[in-house]
Every structure is written in structure tokens, then in C-alpha cells.
PDB file of N, CA and C in Angstrom:
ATOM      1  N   UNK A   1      18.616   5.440  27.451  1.00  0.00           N
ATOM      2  CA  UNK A   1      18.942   5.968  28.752  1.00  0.00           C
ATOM      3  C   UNK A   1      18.533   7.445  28.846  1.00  0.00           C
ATOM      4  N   UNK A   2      18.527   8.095  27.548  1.00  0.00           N
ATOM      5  CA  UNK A   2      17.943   9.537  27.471  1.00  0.00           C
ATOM      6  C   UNK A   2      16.579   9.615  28.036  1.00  0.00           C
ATOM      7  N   UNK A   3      15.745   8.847  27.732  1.00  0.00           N
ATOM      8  CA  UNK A   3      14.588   9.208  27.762  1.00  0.00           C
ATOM      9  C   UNK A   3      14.372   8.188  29.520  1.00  0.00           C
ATOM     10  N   UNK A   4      14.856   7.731  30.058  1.00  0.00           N
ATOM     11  CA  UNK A   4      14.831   7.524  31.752  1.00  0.00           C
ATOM     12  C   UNK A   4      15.287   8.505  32.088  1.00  0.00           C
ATOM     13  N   UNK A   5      16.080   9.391  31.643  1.00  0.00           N
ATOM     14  CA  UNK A   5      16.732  10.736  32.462  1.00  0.00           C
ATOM     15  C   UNK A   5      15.792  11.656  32.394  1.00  0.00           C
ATOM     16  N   UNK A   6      15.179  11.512  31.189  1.00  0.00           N
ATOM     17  CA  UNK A   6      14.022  12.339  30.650  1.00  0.00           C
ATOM     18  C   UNK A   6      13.149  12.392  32.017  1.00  0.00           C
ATOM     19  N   UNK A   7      12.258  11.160  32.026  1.00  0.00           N
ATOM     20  CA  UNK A   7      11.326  10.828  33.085  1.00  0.00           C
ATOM     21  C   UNK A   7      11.726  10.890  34.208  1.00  0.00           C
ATOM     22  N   UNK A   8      12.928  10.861  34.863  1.00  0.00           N
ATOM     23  CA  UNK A   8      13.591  11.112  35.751  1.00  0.00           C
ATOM     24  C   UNK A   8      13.418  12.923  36.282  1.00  0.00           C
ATOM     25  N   UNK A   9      14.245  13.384  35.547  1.00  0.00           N
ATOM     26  CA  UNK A   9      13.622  14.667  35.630  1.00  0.00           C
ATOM     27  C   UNK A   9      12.482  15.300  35.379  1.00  0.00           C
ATOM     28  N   UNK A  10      11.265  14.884  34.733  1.00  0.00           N
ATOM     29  CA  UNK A  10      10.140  14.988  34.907  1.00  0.00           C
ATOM     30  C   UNK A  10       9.608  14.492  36.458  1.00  0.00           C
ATOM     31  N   UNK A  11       9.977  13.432  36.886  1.00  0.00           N
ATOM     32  CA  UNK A  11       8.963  12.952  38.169  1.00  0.00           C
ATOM     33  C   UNK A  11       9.611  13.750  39.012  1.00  0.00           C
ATOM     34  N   UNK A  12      10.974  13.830  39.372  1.00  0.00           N
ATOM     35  CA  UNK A  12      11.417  14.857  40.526  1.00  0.00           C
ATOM     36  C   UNK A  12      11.163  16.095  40.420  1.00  0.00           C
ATOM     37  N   UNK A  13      10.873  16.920  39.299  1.00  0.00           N
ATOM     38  CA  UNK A  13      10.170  17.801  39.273  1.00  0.00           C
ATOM     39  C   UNK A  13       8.887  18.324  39.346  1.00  0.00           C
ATOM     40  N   UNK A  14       8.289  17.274  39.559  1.00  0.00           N
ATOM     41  CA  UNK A  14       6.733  17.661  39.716  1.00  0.00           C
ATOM     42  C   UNK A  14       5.920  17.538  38.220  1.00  0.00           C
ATOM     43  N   UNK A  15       6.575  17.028  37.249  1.00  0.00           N
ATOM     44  CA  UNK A  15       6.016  17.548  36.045  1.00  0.00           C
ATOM     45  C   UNK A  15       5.297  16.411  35.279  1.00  0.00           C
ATOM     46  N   UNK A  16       5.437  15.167  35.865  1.00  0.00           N
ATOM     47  CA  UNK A  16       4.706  13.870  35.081  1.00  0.00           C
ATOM     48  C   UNK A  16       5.006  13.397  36.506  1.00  0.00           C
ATOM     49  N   UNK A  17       4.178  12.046  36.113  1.00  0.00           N
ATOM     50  CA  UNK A  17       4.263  10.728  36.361  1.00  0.00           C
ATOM     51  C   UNK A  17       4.484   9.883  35.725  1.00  0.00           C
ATOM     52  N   UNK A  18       6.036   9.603  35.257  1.00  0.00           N
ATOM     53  CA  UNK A  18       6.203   8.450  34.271  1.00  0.00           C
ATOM     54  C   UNK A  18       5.393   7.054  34.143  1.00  0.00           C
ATOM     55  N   UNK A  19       5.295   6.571  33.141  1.00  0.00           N
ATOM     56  CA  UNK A  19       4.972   5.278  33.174  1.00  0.00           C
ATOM     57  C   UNK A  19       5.896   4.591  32.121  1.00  0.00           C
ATOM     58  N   UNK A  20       6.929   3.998  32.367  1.00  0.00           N
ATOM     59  CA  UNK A  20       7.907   3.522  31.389  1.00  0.00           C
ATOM     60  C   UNK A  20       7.675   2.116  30.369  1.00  0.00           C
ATOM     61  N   UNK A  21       7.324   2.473  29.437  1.00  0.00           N
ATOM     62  CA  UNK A  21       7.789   0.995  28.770  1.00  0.00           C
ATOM     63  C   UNK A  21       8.506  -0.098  27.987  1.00  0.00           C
ATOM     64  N   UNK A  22       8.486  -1.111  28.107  1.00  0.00           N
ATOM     65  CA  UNK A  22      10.219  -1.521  28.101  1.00  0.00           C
ATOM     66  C   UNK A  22      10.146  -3.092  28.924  1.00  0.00           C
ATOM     67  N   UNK A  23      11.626  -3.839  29.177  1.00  0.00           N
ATOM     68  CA  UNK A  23      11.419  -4.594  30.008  1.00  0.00           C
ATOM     69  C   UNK A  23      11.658  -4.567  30.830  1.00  0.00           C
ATOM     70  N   UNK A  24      10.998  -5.050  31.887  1.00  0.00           N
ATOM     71  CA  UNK A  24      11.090  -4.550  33.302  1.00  0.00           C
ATOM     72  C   UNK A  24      12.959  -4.686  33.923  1.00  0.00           C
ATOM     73  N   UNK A  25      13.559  -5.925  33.423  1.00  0.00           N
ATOM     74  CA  UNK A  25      14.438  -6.119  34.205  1.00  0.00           C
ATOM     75  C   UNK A  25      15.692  -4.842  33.624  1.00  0.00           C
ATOM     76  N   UNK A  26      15.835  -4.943  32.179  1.00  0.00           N
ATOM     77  CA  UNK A  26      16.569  -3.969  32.017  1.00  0.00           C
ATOM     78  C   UNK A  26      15.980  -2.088  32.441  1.00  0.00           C
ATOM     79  N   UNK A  27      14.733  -1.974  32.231  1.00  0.00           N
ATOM     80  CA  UNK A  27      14.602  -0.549  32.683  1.00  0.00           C
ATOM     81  C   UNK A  27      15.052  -0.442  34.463  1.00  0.00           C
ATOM     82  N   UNK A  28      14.495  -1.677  35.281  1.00  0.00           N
ATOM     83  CA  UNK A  28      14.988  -1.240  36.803  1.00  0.00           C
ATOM     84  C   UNK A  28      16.644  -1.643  37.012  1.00  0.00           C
ATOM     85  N   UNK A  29      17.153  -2.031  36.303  1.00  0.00           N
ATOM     86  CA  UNK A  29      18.974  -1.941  35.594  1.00  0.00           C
ATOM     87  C   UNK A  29      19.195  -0.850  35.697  1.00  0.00           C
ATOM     88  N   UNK A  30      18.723   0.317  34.622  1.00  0.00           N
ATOM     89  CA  UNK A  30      19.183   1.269  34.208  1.00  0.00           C
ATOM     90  C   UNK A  30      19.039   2.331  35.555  1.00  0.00           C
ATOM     91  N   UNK A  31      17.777   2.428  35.565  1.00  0.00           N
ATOM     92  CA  UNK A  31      16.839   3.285  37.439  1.00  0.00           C
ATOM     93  C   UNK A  31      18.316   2.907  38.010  1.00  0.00           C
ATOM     94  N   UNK A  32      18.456   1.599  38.419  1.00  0.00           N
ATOM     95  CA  UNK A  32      19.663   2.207  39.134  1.00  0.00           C
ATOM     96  C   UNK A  32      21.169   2.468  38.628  1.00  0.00           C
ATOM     97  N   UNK A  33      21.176   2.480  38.043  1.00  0.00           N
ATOM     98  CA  UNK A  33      22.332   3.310  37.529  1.00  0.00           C
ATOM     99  C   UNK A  33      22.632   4.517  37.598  1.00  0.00           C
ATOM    100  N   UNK A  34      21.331   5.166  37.257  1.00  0.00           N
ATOM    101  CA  UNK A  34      20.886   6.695  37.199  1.00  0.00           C
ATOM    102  C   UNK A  34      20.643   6.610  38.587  1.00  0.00           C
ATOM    103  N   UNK A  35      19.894   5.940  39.559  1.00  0.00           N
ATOM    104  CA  UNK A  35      20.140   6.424  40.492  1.00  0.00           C
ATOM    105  C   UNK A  35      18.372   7.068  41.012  1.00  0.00           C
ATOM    106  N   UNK A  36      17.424   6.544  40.201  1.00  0.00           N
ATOM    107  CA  UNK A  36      16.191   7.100  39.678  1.00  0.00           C
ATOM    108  C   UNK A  36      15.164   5.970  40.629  1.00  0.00           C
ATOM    109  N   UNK A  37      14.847   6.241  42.049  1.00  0.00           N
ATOM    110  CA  UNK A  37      14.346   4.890  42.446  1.00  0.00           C
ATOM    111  C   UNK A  37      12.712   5.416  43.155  1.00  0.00           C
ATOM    112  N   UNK A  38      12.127   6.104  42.276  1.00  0.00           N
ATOM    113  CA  UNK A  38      10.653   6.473  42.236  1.00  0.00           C
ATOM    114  C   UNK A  38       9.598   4.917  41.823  1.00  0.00           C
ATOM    115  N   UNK A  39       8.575   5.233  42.620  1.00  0.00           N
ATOM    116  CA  UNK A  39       7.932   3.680  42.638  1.00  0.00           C
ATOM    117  C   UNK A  39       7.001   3.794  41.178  1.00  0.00           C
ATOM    118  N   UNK A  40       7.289   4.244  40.150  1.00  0.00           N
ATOM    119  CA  UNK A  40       6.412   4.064  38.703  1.00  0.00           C
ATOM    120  C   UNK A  40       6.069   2.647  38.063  1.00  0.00           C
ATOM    121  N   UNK A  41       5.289   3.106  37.165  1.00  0.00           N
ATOM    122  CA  UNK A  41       4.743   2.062  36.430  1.00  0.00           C
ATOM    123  C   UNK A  41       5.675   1.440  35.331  1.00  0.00           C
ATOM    124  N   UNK A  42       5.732   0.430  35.407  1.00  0.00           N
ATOM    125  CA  UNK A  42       6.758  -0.397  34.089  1.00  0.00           C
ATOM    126  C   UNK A  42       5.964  -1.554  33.176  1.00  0.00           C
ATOM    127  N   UNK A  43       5.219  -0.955  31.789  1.00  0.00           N
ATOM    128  CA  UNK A  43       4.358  -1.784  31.632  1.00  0.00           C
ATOM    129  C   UNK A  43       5.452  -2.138  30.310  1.00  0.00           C
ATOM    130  N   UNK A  44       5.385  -3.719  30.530  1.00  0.00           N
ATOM    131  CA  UNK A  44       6.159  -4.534  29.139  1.00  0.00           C
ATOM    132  C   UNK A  44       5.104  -4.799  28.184  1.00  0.00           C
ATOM    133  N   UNK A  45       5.190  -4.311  26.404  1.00  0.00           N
ATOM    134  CA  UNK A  45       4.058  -4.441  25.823  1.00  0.00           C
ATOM    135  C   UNK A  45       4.270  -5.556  25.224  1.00  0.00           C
ATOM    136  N   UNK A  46       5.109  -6.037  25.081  1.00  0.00           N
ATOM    137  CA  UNK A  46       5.482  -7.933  24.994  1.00  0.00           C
ATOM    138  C   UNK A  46       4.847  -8.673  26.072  1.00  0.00           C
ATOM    139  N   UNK A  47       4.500  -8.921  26.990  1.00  0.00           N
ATOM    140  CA  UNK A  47       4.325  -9.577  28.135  1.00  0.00           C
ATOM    141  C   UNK A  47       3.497  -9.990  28.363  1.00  0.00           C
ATOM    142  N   UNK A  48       3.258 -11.285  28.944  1.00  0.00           N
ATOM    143  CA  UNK A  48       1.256 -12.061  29.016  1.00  0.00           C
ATOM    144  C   UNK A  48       0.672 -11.155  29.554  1.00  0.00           C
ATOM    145  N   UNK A  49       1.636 -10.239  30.912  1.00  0.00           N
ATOM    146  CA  UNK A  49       0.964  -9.566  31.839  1.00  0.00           C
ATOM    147  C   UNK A  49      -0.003  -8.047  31.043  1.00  0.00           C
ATOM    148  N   UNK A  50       0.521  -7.836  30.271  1.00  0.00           N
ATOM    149  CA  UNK A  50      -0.045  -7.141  28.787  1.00  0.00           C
ATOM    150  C   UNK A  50      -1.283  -7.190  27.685  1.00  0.00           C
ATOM    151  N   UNK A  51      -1.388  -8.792  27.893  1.00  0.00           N
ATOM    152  CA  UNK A  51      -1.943  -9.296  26.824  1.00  0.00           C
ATOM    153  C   UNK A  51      -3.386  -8.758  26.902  1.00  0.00           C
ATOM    154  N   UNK A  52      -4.339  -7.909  27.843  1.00  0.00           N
ATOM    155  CA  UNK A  52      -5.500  -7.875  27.565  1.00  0.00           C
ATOM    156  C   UNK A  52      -5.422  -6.521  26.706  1.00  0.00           C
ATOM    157  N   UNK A  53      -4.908  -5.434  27.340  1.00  0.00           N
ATOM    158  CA  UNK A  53      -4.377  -4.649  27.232  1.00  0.00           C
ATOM    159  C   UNK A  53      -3.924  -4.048  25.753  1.00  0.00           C
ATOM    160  N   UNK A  54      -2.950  -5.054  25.388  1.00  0.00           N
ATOM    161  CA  UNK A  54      -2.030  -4.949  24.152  1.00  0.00           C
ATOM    162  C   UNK A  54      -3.179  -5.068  23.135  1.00  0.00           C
ATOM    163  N   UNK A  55      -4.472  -6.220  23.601  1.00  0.00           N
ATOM    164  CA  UNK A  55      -5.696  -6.907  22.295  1.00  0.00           C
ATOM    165  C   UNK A  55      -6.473  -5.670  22.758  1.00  0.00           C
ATOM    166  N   UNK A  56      -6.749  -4.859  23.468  1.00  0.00           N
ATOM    167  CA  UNK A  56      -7.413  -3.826  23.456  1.00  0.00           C
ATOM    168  C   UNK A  56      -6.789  -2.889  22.605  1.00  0.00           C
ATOM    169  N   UNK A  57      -6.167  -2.218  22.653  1.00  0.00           N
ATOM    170  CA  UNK A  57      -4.961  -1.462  21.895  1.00  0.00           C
ATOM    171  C   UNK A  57      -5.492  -1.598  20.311  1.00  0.00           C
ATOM    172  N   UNK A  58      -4.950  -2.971  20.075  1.00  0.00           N
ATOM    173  CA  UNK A  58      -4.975  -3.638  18.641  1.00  0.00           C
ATOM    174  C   UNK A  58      -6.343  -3.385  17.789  1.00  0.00           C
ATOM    175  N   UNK A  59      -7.212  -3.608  18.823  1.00  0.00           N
ATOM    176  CA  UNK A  59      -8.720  -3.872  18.016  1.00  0.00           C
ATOM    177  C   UNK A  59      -9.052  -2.511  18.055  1.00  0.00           C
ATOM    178  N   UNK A  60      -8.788  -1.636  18.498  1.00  0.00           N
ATOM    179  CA  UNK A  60      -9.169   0.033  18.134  1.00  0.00           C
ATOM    180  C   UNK A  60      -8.003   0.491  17.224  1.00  0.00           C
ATOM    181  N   UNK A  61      -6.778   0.088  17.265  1.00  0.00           N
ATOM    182  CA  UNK A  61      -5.816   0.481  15.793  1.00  0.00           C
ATOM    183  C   UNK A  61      -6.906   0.034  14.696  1.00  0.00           C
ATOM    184  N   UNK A  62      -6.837  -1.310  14.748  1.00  0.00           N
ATOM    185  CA  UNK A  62      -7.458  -2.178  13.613  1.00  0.00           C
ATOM    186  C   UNK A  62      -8.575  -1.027  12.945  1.00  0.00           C
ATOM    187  N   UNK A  63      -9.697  -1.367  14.517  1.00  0.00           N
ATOM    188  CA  UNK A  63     -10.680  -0.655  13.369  1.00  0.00           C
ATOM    189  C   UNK A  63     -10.649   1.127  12.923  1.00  0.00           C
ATOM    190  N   UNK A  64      -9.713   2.166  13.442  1.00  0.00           N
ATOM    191  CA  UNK A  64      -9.155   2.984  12.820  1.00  0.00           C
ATOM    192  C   UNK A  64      -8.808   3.036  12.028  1.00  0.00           C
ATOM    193  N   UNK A  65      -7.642   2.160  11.286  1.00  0.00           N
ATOM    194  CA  UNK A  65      -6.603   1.907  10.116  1.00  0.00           C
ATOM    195  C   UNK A  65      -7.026   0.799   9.273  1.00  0.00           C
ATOM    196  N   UNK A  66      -8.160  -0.017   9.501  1.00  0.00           N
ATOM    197  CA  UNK A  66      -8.103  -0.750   8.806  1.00  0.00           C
ATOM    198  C   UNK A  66      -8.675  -0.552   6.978  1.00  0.00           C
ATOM    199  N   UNK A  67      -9.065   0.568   6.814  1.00  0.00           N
ATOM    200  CA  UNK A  67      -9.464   1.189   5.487  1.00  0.00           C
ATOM    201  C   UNK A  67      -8.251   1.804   4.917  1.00  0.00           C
ATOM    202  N   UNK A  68      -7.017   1.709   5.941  1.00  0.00           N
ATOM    203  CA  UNK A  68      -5.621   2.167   5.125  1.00  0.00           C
ATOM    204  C   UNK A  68      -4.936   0.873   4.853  1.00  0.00           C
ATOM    205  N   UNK A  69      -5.553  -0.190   4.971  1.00  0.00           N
ATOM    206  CA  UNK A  69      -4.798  -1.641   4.851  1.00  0.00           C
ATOM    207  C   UNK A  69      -3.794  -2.421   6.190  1.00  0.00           C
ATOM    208  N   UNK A  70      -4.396  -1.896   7.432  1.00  0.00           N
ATOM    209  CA  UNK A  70      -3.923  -2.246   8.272  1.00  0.00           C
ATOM    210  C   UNK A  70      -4.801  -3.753   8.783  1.00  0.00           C
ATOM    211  N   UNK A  71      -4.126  -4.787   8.959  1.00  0.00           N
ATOM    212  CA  UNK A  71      -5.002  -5.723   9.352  1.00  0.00           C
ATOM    213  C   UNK A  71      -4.568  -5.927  10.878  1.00  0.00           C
ATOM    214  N   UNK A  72      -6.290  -7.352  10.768  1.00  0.00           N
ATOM    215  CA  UNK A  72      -6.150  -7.292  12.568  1.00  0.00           C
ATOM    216  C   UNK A  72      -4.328  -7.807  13.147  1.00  0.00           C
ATOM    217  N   UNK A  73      -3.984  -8.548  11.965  1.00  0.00           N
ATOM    218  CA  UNK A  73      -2.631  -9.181  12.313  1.00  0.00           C
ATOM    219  C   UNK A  73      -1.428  -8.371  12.901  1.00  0.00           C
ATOM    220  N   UNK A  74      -1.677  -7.075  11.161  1.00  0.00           N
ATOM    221  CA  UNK A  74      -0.724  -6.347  11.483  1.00  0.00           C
ATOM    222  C   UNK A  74      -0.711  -5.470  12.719  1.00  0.00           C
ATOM    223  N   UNK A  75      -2.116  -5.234  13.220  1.00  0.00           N
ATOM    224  CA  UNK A  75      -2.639  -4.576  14.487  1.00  0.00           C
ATOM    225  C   UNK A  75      -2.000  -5.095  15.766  1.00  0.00           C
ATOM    226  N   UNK A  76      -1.935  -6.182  15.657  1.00  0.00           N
ATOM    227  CA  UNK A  76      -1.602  -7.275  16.776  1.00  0.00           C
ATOM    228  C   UNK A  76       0.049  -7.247  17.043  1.00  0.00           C
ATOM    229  N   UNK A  77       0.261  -7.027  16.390  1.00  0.00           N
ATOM    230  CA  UNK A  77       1.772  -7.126  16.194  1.00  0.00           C
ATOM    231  C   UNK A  77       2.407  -5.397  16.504  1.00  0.00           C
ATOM    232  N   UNK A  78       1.952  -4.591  15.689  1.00  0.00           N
ATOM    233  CA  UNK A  78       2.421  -3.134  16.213  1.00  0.00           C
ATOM    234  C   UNK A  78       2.429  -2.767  17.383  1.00  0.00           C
ATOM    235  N   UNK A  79       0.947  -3.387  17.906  1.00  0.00           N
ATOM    236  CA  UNK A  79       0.912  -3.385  19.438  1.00  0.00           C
ATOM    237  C   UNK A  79       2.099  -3.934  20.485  1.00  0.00           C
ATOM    238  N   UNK A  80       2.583  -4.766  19.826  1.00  0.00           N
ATOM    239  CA  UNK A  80       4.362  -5.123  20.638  1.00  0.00           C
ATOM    240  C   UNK A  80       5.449  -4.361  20.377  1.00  0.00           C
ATOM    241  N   UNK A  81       5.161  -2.838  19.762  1.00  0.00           N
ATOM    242  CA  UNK A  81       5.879  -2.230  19.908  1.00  0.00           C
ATOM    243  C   UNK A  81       5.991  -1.017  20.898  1.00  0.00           C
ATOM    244  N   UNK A  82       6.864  -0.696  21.262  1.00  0.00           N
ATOM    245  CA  UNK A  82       6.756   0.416  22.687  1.00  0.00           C
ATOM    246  C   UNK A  82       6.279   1.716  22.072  1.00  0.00           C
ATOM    247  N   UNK A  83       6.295   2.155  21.198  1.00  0.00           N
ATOM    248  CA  UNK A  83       5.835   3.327  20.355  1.00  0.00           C
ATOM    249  C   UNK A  83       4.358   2.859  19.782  1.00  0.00           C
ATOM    250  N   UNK A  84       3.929   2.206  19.280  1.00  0.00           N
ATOM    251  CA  UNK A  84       3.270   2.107  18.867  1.00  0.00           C
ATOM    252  C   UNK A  84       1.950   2.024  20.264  1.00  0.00           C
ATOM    253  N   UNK A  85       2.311   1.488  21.296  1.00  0.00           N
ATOM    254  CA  UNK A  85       1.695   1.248  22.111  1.00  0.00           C
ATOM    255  C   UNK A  85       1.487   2.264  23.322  1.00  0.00           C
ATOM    256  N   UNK A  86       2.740   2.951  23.114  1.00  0.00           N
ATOM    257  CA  UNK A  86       2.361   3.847  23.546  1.00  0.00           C
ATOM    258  C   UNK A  86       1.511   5.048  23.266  1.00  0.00           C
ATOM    259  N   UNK A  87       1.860   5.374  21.976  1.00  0.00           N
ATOM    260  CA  UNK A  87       0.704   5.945  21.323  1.00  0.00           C
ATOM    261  C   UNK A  87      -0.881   6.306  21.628  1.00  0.00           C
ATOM    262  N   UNK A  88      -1.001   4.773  21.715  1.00  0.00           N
ATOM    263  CA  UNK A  88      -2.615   4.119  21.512  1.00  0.00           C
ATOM    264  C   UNK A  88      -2.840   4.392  23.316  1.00  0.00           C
ATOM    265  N   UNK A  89      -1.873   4.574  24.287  1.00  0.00           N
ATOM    266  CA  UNK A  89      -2.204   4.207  25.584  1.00  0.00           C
ATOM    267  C   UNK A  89      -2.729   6.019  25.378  1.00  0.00           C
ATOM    268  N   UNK A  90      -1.994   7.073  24.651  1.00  0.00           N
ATOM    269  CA  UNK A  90      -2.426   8.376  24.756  1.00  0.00           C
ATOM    270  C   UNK A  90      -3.589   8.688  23.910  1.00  0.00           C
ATOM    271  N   UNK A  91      -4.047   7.398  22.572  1.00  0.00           N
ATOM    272  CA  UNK A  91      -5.416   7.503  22.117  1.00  0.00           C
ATOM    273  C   UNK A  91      -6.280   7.286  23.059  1.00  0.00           C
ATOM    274  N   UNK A  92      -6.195   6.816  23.629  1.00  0.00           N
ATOM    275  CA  UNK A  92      -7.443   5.485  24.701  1.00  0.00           C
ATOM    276  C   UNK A  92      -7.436   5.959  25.846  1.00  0.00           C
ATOM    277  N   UNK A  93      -6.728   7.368  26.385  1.00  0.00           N
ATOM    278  CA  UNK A  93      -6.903   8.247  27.459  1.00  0.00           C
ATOM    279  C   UNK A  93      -6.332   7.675  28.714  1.00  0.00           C
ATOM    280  N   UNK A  94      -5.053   6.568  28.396  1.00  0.00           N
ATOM    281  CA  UNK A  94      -4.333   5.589  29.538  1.00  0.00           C
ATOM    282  C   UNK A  94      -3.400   6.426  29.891  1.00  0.00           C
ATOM    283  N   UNK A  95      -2.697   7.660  29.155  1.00  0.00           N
ATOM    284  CA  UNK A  95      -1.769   8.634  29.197  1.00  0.00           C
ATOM    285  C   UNK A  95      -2.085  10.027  28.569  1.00  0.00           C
ATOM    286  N   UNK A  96      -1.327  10.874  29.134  1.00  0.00           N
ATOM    287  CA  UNK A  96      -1.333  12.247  28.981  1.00  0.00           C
ATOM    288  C   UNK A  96      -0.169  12.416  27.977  1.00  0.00           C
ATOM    289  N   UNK A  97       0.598  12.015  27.781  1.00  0.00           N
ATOM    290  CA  UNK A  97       1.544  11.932  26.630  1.00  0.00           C
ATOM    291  C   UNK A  97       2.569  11.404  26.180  1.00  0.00           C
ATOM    292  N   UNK A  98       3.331  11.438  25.690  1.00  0.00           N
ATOM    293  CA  UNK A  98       4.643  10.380  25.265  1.00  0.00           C
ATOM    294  C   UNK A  98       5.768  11.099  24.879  1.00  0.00           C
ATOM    295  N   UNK A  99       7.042  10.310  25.638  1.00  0.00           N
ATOM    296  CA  UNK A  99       8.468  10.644  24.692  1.00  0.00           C
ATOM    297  C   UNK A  99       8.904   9.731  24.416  1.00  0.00           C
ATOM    298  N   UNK A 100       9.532   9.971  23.630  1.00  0.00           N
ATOM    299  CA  UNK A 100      10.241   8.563  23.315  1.00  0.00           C
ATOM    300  C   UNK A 100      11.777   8.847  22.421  1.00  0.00           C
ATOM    301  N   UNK A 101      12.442   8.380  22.738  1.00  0.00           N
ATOM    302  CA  UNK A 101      13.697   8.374  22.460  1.00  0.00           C
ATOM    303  C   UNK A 101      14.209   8.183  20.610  1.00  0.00           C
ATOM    304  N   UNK A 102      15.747   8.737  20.243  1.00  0.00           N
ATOM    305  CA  UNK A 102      15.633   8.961  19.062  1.00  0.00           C
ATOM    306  C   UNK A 102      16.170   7.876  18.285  1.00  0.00           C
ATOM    307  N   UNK A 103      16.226   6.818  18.864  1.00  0.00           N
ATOM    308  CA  UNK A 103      16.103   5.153  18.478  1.00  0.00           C
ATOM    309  C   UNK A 103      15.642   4.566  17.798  1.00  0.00           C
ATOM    310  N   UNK A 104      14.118   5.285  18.236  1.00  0.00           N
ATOM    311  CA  UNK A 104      13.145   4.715  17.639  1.00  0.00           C
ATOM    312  C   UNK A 104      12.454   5.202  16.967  1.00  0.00           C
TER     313      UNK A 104
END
């Protein structure tokens, strides 16, 4: 919830444009709770709606890491993580940067 307050106060301030990721139904849960009802992006990195996306992601981890013993598998799979994916969305020039909460 820190890090929606986070982005929260970033978008009303002028200072980002969030793009949250997560699942959709619980992050627009939380938006309203907080009270946070800006029209942003909510990309789930689990999600079919994901899936080209997520194998894009993967196959540029892969071939980065793969001389540190990262395989395409394990590639495939990190990519379903919200950190990990987010990351790669700020390698691959999809984002300007990332927070992420101390959870994770």
C-alpha cells in the first residue's frame, strides 16, 4: 500500500506517470481505498494479457545472464515476477524508473 501512496503522490504531483504492477483487481481495491482514481496503467506480469511482453522481457534477461547460469526457463519464470519485470521494463526503455516496496 506504500508504494500506491508512493505513485499516488507522484502522479498528483506532476512527478511520474505511474504504471503499476500487480493484479489488477486487488491494486484497483486498494486505488480506492486511498482514494487514488487517476486513469494509469495496470500491467499484470502473470497474465496472458502479458504474455508477449513477459517472452520479450525473458529472451533479453536470458541472453544477458545467460553466461551467469541463468536459463531460458529460469528467464521465463523471473519474468512473473513484479520486480524482476519491472526492472527489464526500465532495461528495454518501457519505463523511466522503478519503486518498489520493502516486501520485496
Amino acid at each position: 500500500m506504500d508504494v500506491l501512496k508512493a505513485a499516488q503522490i507522484s502522479y498528483e504531483n506532476g512527478i511520474a506517470i505511474p504504471v503499476l504492477l500487480g493484479r489488477e483487481d486487488v491494486i484497483r481495491d486498494h486505488m480506492q481505498e486511498i482514494e487514488f482514481d487517476a486513469d494509469v496503467e495496470i500491467i499484470d506480469p502473470t497474465s496472458d494479457k502479458s504474455k508477449e511482453r513477459r517472452d520479450r522481457y525473458a529472451q533479453e534477461h536470458w541472453l544477458a545472464r545467460n553466461r551467469k547460469g541463468v536459463s531460458k526457463y529460469d528467464a521465463n519464470r523471473l519474468m512473473r515476477d513484479r520486480n524482476y519485470f519491472g526492472a527489464m521494463m526500465v532495461q528495454m526503455g518501457d519505463a523511466d524508473g522503478m519503486i518498489s516496496g520493502y516486501t520485496r
